[in-house]
Protein backbone atom coordinates (compact mmCIF):
# COMPACT_ATOMS: atom_id res chain seq x y z
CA UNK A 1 14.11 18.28 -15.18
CA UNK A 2 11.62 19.13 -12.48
CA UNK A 3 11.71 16.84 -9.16
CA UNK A 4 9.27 17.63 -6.92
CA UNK A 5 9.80 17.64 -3.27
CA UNK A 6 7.92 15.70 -0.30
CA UNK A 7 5.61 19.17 -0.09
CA UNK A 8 5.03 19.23 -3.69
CA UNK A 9 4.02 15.28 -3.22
CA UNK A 10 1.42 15.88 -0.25
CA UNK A 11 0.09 18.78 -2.23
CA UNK A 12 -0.84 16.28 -5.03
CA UNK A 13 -2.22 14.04 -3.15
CA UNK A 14 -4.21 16.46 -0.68
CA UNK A 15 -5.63 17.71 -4.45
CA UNK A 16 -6.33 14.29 -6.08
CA UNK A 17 -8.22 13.77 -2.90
CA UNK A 18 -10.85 16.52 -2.79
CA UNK A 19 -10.97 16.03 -6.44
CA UNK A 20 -12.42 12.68 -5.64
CA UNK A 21 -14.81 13.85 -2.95
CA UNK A 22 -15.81 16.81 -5.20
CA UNK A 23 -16.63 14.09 -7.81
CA UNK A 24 -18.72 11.60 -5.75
CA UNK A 25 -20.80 14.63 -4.65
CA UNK A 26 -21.43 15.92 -7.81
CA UNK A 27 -21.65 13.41 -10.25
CA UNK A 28 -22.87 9.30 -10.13
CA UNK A 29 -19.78 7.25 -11.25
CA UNK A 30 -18.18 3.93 -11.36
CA UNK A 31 -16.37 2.99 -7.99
CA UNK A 32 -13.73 2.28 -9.60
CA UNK A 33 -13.17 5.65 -10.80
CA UNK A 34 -13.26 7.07 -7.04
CA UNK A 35 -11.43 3.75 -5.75
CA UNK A 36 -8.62 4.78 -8.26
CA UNK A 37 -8.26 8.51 -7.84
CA UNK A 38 -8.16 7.07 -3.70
CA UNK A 39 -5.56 5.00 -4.52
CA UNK A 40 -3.59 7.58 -6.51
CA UNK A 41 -3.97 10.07 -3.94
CA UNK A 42 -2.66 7.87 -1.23
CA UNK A 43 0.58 7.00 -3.40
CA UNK A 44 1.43 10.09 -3.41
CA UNK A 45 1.14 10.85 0.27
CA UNK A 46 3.25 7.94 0.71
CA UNK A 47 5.68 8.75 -1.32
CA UNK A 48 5.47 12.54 0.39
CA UNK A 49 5.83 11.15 4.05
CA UNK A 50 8.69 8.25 2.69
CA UNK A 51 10.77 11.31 1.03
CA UNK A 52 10.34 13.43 4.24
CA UNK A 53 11.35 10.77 6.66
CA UNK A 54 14.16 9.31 4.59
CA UNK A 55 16.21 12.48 3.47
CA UNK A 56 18.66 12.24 5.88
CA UNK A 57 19.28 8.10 5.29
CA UNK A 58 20.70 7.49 1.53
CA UNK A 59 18.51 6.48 -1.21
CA UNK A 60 19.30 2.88 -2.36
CA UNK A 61 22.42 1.10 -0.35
CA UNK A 62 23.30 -2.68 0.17
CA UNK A 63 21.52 -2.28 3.40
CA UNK A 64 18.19 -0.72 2.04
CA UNK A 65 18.02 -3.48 -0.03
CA UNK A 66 18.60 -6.02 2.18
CA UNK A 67 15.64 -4.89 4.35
CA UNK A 68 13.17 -4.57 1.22
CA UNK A 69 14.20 -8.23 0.60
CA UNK A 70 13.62 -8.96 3.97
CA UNK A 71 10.22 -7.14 4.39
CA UNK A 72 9.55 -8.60 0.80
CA UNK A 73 9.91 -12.48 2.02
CA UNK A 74 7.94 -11.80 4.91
CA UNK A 75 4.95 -10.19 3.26
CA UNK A 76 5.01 -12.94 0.81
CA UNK A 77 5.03 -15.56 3.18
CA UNK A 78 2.42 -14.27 5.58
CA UNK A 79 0.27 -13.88 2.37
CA UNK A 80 0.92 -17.60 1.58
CA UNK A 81 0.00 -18.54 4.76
CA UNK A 82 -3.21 -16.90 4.69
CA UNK A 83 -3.92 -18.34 1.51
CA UNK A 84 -3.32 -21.78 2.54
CA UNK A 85 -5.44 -21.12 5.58
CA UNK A 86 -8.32 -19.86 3.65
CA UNK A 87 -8.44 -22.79 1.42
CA UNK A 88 -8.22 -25.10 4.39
CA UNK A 89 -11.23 -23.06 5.93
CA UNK A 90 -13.14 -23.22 2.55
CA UNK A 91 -12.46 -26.93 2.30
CA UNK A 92 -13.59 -28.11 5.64
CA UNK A 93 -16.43 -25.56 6.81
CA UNK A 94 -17.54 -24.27 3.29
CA UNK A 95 -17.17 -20.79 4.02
CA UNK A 96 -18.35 -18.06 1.32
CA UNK A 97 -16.40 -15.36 0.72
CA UNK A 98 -16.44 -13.09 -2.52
CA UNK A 99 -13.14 -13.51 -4.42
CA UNK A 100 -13.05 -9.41 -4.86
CA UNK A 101 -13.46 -8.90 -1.21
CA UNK A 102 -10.75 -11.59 -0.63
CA UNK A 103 -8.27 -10.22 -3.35
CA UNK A 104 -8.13 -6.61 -2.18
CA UNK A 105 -8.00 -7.71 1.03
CA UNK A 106 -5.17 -9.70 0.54
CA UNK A 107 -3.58 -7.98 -1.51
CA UNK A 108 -3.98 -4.22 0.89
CA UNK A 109 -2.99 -6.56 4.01
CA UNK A 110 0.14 -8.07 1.92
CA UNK A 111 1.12 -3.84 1.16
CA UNK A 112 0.38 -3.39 5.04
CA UNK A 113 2.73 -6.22 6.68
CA UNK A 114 5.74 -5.23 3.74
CA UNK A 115 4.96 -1.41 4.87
CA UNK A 116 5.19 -2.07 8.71
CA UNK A 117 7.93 -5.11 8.31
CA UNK A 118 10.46 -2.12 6.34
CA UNK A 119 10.00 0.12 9.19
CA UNK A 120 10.80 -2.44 12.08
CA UNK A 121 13.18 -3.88 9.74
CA UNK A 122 15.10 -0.52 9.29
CA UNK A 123 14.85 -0.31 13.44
CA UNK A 124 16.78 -3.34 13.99
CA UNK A 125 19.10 -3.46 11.29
C-alpha cells in the first residue's frame, strides 16, 4: 500500500494550488470551485507540516488524546461564546451581518483556536 510522506504531502498541495491559480486565470468559474481546490490544497499542507513536525512524538497515545479533547472543548466553547455574543449584538443593536460571511467565519476561527489550542496544549502538557 503506498503511504506518502510529509514531502509527497506538500508536493500535492504546492500542485493543487497552482492548479487553482492556473484555473482562475484561464477560465471564469464558480468560487466555489477555486474556494474548494484552496481548501484541498491547504489540507494537505497541513497534514505535510503535522507529519513533519510530529515524527519523532507517537501517533495516537492517551496523552494525544487528551490534548485533542482539550483543544476540542475549548474551540467549542469559544465558538459558543461568540455565538451567544452575536445574538446578543443582533438583538439589542440590530446589526446585519450575512449568515455565509458569519458561518465561514466561525467556523475557520473555530479550526484556528482548536489548531493553536493543540499546539500550546502539547507545550504544557
Amino acid at each position: 500500500m503506498f503511504k506518502p510522506d510529509y514531502k509527497t504531502k506538500l508536493f500535492i498541495g504546492f500542485l493543487i494550488f497552482i492548479l487553482n491559480i492556473s484555473l482562475q486565470s484561464l477560465f471564469i468559474l464558480h468560487s466555489f470551485i477555486y474556494s474548494a481546490l484552496t481548501a484541498l490544497a491547504v489540507f494537505f499542507f497541513v497534514l505535510g507540516f503535522n507529519e513533519k513536525r510530529f515524527e519523532k512524538e507517537p501517533k495516537r497515545d492517551e496523552r494525544t488524546d487528551k490534548i485533542t479533547a482539550y483543544a476540542g472543548f475549548l474551540a467549542f466553547y469559544i465558538t459558543f461564546l461568540a455565538i451567544v455574543i452575536l445574538w446578543q449584538l443582533n438583538y439589542f443593536f440590530d446589526i446585519s451581518i450575512e449568515y455565509n460571511m458569519l458561518l465561514s467565519g466561525m467556523f475557520f476561527g473555530m479550526l484556528l483556536i482548536f489548531f493553536i489550542a493543540r499546539i500550546y496544549y502539547n507545550k504544557k502538557i
